[in-house]
N, C-alpha and C. Protein backbone atom coordinates (compact mmCIF):
# COMPACT_ATOMS: atom_id res chain seq x y z
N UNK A 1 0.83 -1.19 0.00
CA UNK A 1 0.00 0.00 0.00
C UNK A 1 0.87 1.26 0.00
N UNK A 2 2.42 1.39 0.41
CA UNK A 2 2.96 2.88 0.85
C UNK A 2 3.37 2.52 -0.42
N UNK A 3 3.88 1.22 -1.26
CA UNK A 3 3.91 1.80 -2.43
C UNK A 3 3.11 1.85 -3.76
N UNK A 4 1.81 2.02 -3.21
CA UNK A 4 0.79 2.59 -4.35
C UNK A 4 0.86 4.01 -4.13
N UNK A 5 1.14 4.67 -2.57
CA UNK A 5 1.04 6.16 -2.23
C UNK A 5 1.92 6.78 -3.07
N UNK A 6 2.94 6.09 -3.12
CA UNK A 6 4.31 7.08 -3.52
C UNK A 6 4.05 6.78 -4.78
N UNK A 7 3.03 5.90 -5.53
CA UNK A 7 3.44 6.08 -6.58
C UNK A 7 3.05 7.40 -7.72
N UNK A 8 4.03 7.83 -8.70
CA UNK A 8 3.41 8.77 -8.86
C UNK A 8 2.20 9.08 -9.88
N UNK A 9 1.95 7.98 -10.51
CA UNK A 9 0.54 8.29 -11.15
C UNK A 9 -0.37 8.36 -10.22
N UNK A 10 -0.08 7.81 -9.07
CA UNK A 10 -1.44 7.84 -8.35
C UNK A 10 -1.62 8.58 -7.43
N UNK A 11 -0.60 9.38 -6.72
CA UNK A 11 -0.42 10.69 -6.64
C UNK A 11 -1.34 11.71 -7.42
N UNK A 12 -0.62 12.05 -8.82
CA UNK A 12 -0.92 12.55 -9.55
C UNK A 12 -2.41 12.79 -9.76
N UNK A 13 -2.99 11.40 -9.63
CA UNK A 13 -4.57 11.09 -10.09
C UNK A 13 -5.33 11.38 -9.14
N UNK A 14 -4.69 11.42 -7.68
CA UNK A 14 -5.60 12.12 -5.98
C UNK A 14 -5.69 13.43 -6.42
N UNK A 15 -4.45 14.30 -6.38
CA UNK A 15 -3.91 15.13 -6.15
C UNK A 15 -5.43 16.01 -7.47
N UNK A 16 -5.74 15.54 -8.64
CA UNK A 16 -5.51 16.43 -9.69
C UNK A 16 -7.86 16.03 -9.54
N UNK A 17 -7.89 15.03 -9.00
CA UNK A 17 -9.21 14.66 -9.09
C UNK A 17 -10.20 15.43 -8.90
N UNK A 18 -11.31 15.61 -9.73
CA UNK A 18 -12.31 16.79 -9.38
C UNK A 18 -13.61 16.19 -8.40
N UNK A 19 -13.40 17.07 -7.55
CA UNK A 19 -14.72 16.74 -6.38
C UNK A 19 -15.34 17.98 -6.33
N UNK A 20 -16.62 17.56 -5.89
CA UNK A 20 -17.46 18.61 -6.04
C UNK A 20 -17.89 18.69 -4.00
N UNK A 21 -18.10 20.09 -3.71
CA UNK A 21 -18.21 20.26 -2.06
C UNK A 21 -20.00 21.33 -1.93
N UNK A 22 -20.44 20.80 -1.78
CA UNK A 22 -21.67 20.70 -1.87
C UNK A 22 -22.27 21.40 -0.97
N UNK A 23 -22.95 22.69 -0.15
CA UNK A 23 -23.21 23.48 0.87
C UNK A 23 -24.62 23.46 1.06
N UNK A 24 -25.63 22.50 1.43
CA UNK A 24 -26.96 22.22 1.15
C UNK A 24 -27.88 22.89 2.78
N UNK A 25 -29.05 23.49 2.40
CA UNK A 25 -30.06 23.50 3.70
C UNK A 25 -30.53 22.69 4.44
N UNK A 26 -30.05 22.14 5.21
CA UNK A 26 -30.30 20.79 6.29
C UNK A 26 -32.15 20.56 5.96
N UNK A 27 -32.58 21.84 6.35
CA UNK A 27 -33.91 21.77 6.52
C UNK A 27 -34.99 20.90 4.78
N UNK A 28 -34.39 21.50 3.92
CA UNK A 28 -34.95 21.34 2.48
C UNK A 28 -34.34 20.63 1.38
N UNK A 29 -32.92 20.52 2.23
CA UNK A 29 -32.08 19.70 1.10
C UNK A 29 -31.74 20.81 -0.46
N UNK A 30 -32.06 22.08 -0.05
CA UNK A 30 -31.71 23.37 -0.76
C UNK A 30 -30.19 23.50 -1.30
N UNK A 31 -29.71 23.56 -2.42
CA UNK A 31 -28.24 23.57 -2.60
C UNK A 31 -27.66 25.54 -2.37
N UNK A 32 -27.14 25.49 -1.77
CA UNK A 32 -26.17 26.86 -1.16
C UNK A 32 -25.32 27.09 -2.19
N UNK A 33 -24.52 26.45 -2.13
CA UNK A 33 -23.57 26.69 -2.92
C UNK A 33 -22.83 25.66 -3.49
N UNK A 34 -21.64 25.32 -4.29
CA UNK A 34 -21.47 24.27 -5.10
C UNK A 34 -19.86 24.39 -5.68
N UNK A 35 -18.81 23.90 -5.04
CA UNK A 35 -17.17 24.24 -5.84
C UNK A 35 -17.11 22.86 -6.19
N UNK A 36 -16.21 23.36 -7.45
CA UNK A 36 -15.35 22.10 -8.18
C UNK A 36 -14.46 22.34 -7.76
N UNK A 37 -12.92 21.25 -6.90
CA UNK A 37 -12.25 21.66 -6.21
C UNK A 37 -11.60 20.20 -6.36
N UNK A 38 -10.42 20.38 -6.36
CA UNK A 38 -9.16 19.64 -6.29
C UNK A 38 -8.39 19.50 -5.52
N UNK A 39 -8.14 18.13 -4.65
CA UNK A 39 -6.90 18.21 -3.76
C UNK A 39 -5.90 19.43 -3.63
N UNK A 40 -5.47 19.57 -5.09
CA UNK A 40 -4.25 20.60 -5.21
C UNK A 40 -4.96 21.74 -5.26
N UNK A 41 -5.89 22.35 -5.78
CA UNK A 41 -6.16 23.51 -5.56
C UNK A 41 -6.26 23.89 -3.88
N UNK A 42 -6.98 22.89 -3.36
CA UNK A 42 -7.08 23.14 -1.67
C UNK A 42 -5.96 23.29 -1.28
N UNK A 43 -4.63 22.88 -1.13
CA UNK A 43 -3.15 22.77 -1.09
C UNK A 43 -3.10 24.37 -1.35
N UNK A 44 -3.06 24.39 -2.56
CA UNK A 44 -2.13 25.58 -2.84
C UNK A 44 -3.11 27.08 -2.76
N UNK A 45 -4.75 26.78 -2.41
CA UNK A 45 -5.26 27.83 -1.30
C UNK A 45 -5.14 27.77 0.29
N UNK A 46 -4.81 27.16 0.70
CA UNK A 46 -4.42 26.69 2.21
C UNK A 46 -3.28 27.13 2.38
N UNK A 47 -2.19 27.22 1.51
CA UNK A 47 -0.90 27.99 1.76
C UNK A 47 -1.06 28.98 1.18
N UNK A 48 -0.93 29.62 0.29
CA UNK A 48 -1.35 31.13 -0.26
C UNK A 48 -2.17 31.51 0.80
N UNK A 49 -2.86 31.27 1.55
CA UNK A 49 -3.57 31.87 2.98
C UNK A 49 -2.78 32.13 3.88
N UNK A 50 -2.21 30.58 4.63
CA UNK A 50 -1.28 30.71 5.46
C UNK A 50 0.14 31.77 5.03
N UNK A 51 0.51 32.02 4.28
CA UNK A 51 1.48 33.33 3.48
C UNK A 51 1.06 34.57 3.88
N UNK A 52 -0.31 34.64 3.39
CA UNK A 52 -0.64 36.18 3.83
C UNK A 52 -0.66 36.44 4.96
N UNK A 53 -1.13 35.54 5.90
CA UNK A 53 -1.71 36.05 7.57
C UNK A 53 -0.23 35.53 7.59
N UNK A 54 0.84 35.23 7.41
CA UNK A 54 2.38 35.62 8.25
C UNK A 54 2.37 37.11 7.65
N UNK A 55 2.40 37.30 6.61
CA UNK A 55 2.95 38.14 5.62
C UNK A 55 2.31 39.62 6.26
N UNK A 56 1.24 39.52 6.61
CA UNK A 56 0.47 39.92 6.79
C UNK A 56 0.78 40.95 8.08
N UNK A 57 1.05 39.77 8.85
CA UNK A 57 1.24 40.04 10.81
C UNK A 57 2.20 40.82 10.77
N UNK A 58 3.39 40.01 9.94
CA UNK A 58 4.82 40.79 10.22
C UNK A 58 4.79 42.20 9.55
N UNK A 59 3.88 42.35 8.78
CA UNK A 59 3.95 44.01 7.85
C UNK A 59 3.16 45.00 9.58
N UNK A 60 2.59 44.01 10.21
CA UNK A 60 1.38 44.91 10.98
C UNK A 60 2.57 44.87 12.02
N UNK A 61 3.32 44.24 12.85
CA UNK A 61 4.05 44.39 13.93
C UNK A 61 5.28 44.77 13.48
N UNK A 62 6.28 45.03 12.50
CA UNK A 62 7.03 45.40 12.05
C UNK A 62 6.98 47.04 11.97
N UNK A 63 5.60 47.67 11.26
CA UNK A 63 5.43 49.00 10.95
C UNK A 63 5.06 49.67 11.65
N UNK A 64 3.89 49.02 13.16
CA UNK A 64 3.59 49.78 13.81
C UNK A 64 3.85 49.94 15.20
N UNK A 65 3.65 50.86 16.14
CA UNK A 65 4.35 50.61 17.58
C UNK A 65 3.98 49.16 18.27
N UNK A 66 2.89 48.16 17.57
CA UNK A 66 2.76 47.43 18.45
C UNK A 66 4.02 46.51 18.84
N UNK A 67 5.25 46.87 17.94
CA UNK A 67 6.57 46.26 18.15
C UNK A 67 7.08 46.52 19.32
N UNK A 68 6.76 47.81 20.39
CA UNK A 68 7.11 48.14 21.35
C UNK A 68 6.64 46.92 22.30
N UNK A 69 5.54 46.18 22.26
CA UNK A 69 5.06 45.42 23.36
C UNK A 69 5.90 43.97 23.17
N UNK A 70 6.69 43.66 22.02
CA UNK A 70 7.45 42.80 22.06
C UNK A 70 8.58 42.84 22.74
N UNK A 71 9.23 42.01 23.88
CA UNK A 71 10.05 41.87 24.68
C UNK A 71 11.76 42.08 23.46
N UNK A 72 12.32 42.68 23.86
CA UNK A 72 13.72 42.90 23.31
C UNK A 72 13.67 44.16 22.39
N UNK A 73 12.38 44.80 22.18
CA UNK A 73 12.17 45.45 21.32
C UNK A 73 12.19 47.06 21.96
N UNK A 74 12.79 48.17 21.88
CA UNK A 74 12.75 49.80 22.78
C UNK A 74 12.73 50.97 21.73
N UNK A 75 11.86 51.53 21.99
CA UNK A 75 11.51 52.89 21.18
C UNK A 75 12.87 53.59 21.30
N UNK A 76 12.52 54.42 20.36
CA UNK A 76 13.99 55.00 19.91
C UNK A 76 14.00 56.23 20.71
N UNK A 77 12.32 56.59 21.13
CA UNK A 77 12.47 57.74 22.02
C UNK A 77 12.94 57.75 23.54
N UNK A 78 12.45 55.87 23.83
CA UNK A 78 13.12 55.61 25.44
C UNK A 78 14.53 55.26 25.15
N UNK A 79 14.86 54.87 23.60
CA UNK A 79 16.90 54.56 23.94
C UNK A 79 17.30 56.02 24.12
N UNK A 80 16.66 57.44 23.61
CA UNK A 80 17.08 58.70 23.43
C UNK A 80 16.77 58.96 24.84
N UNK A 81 15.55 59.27 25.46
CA UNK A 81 16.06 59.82 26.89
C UNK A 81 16.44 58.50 28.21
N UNK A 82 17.25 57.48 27.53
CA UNK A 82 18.34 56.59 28.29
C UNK A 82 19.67 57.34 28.52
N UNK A 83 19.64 57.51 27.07
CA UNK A 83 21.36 58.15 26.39
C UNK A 83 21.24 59.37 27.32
N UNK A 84 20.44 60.09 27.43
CA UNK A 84 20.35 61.95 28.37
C UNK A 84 20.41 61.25 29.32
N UNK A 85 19.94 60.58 29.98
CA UNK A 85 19.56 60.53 31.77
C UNK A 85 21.15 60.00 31.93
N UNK A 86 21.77 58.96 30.84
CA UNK A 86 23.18 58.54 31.54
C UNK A 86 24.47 59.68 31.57
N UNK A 87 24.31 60.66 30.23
CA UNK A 87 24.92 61.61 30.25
C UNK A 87 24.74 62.76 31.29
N UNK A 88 23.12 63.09 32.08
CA UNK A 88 23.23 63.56 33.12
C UNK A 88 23.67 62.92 33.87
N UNK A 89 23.95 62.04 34.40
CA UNK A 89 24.13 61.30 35.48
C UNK A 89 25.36 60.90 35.39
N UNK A 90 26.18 61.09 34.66
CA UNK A 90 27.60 61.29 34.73
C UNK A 90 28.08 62.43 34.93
N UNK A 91 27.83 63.39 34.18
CA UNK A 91 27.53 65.16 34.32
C UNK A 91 27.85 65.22 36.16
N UNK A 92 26.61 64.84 36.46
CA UNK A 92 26.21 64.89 38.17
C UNK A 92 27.32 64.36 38.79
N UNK A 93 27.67 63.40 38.91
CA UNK A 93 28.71 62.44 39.63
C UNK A 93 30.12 63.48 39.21
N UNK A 94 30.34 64.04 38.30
CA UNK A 94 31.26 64.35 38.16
C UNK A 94 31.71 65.68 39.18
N UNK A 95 30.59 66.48 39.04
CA UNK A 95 30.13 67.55 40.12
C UNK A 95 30.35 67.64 41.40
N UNK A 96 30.38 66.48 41.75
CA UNK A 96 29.94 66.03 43.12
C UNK A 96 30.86 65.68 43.49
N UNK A 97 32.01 65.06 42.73
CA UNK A 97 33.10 64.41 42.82
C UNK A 97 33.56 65.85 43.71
N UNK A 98 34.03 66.98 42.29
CA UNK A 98 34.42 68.66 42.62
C UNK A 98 33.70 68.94 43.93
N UNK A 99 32.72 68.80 44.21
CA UNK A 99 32.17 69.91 45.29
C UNK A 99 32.36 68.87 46.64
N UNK A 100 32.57 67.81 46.53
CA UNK A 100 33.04 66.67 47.95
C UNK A 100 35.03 67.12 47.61
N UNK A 101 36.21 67.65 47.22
CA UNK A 101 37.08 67.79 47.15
C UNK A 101 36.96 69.79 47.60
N UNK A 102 36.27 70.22 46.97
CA UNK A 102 36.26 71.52 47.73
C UNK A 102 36.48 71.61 48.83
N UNK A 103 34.88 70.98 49.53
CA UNK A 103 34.51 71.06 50.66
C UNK A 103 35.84 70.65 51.98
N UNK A 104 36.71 68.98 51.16
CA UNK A 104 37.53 68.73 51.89
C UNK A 104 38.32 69.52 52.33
N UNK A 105 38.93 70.05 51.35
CA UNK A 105 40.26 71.47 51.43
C UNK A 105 39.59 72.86 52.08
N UNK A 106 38.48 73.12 52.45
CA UNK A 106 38.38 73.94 53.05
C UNK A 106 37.87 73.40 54.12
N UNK A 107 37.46 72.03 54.42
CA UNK A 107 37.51 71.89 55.68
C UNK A 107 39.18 71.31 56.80
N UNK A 108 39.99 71.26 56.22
CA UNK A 108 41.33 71.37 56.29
C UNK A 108 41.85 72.53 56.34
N UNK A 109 41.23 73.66 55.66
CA UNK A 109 41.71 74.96 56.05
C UNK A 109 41.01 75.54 57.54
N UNK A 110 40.09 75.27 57.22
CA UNK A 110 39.05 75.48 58.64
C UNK A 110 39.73 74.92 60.18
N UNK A 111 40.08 73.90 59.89
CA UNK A 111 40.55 72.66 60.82
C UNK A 111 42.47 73.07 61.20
N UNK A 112 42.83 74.15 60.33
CA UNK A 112 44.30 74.80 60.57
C UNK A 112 45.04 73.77 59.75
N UNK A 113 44.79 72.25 58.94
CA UNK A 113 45.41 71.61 58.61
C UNK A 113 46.46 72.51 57.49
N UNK A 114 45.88 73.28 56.54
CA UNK A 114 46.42 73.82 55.82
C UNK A 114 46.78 75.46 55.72
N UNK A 115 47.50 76.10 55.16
CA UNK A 115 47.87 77.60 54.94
C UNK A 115 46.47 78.15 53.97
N UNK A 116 46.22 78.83 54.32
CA UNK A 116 45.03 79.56 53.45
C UNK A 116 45.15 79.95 52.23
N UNK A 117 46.75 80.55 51.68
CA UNK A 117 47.21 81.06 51.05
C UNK A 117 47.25 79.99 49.90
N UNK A 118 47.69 78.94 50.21
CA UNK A 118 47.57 77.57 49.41
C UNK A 118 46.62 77.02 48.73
N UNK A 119 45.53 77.32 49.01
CA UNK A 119 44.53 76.93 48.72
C UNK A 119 43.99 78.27 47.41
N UNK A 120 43.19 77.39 46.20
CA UNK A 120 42.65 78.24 45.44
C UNK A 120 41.35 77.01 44.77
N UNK A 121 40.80 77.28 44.16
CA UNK A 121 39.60 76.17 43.75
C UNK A 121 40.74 75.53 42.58
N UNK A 122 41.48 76.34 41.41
CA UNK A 122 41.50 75.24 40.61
C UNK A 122 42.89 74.50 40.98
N UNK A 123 43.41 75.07 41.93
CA UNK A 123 44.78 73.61 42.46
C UNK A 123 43.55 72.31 43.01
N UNK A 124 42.38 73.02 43.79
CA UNK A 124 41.74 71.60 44.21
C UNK A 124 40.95 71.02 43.03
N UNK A 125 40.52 71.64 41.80
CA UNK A 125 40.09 70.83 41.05
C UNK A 125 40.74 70.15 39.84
N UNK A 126 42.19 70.41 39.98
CA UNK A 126 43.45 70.16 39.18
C UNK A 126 43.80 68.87 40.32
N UNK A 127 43.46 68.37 41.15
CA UNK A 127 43.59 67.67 42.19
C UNK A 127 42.87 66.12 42.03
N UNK A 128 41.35 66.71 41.77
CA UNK A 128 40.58 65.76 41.34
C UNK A 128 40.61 65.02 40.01
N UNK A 129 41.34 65.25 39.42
CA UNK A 129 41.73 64.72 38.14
C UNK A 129 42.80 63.37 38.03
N UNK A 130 42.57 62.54 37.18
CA UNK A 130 43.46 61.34 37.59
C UNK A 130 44.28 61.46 36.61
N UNK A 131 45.44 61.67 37.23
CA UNK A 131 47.15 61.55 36.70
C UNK A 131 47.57 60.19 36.64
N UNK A 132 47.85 59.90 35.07
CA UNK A 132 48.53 58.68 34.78
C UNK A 132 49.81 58.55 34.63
N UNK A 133 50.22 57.41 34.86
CA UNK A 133 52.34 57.37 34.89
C UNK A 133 52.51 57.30 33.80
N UNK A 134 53.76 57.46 33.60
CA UNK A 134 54.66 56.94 32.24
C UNK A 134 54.10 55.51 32.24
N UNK A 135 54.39 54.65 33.08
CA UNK A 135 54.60 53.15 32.81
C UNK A 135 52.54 53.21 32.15
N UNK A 136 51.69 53.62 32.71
CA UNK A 136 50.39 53.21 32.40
C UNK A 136 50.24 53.75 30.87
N UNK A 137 50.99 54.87 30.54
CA UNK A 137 50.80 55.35 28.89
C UNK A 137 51.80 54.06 28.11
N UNK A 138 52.69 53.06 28.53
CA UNK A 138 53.46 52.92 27.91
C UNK A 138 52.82 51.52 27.16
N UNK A 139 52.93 51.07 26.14
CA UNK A 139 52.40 50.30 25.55
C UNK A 139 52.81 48.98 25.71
N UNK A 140 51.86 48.10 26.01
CA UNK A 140 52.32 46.77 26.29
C UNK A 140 53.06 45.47 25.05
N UNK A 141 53.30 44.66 25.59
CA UNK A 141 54.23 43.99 24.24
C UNK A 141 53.28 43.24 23.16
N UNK A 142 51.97 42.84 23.86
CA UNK A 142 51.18 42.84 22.88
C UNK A 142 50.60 43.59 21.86
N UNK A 143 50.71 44.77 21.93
CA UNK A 143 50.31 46.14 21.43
C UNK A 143 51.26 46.31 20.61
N UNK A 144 52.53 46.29 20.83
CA UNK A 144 53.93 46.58 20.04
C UNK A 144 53.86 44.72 18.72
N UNK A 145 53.57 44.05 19.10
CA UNK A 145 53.63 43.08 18.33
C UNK A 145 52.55 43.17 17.01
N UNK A 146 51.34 43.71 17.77
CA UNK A 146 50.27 44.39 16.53
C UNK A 146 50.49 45.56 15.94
N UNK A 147 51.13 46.50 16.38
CA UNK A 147 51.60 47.14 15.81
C UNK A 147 52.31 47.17 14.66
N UNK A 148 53.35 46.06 14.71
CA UNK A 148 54.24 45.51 13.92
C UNK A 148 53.53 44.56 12.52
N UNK A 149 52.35 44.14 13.16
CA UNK A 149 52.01 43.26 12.10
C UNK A 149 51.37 44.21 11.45
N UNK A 150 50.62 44.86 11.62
CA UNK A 150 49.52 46.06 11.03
C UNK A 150 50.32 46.51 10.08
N UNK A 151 51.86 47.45 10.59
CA UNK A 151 52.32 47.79 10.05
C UNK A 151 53.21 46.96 8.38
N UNK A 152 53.88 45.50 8.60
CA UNK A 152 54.43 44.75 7.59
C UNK A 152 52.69 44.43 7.24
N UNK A 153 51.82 44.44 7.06
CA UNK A 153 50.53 44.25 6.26
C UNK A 153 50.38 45.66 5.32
N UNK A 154 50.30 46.59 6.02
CA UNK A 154 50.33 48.20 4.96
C UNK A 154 51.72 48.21 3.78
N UNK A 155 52.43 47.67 4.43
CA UNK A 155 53.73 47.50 3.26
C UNK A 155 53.54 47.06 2.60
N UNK A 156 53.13 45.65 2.83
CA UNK A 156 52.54 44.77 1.61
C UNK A 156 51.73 45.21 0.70
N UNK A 157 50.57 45.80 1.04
CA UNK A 157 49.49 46.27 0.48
C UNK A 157 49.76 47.35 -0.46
N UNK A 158 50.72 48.25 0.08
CA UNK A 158 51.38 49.35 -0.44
C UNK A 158 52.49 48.72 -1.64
N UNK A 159 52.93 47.79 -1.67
CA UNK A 159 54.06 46.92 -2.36
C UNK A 159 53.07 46.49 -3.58
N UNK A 160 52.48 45.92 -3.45
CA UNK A 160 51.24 44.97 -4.50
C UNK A 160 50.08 46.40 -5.27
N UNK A 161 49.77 47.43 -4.47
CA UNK A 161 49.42 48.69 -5.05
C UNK A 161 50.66 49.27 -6.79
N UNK A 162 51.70 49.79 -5.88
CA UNK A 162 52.55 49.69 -6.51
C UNK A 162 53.25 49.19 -8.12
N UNK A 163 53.09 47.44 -7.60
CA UNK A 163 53.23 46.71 -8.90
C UNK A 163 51.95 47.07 -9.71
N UNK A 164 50.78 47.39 -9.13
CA UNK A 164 50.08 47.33 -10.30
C UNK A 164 50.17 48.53 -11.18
C-alpha cells in the first residue's frame, strides 16, 4: 500500500481529481452553494492563505508601535532619553566628585590643617583629576607586536598597489 502512495501516477490522479463540495439547507435539502475543487487547488489555497496572515502580521508588527510590546524590542524615544539621563548622570557624579574635594580642602583649612594662602579652587580641582604614569601610557608587548604586524601588512598592500 505505501507503495501505491508514492506512486506517482497515483499521486498525480488524488492530487488532480475533481470533487465537487456541496453546501446544502439541512432543513430542504436546498443547494447553497457548489465548488469544483481539487486536492491541489485546496493545497495551494491553504498555503497562499497561510502566506498572507504571516505576511500579513509581520507588515502589521514590524510598521507599527505594536513592536514596542514585544520583549527585546525599545523605542527609539526611550533609547534617546536613556542616552540623556546617563549623560546627566555622569555630568552629576562628576560635580559632586568637585564639590566633595572643595569642601575637603576647606575643611582642612578650617581645621588649621592647611595655609590659606595655598589653597585656590583650581589647584583643588586640578587635584581631582586622575594623573597617569609613564609606565600606564606605555604600551604593552602585545600592542607593540600588533603594531608591527599592522604595520608589515600596509607594506605589503602598499608593495602589491605599486606593482600594479
Amino acid at each position: 500500500m505505501l507503495k501505491r502512495i508514492f506512486n506517482k501516477k497515483f499521486l498525480k490522479k488524488k492530487l488532480l481529481t475533481k470533487n465537487r463540495l456541496l453546501i446544502l439547507n439541512e432543513d430542504s435539502f436546498e443547494e447553497l452553494f457548489s465548488f469544483r475543487l481539487t486536492l491541489m487547488n485546496v493545497f495551494v489555497a491553504v498555503t497562499l492563505a497561510a502566506i498572507l496572515i504571516i505576511t500579513a502580521t509581520t507588515f502589521l508588527i514590524a510598521f507599527t508601535p505594536l513592536k514596542e510590546y514585544i520583549p527585546g524590542f525599545a523605542s527609539s524615544e526611550l533609547k534617546r532619553e536613556a542616552t540623556e539621563l546617563a549623560l546627566k548622570s555622569d555630568s552629576l557624579s562628576f560635580a559632586i566628585k568637585k564639590n566633595e574635594a572643595y569642601l575637603a580642602s576647606i575643611k582642612k583649612v578650617l581645621n588649621g590643617d592647611l595655609e590659606y594662602e595655598k589653597v585656590n579652587k583650581d589647584s583643588i580641582l586640578a587635584v581631582t583629576k586622575e594623573d597617569f604614569s609613564e609606565e600606564d601610557l606605555k604600551p604593552s608587548e602585545a600592542e607593540i607586536q600588533l603594531r608591527e604586524e599592522v604595520l608589515a601588512e600596509e607594506n605589503k598592500i602598499n608593495l602589491e598597489k605599486k606593482k600594479k
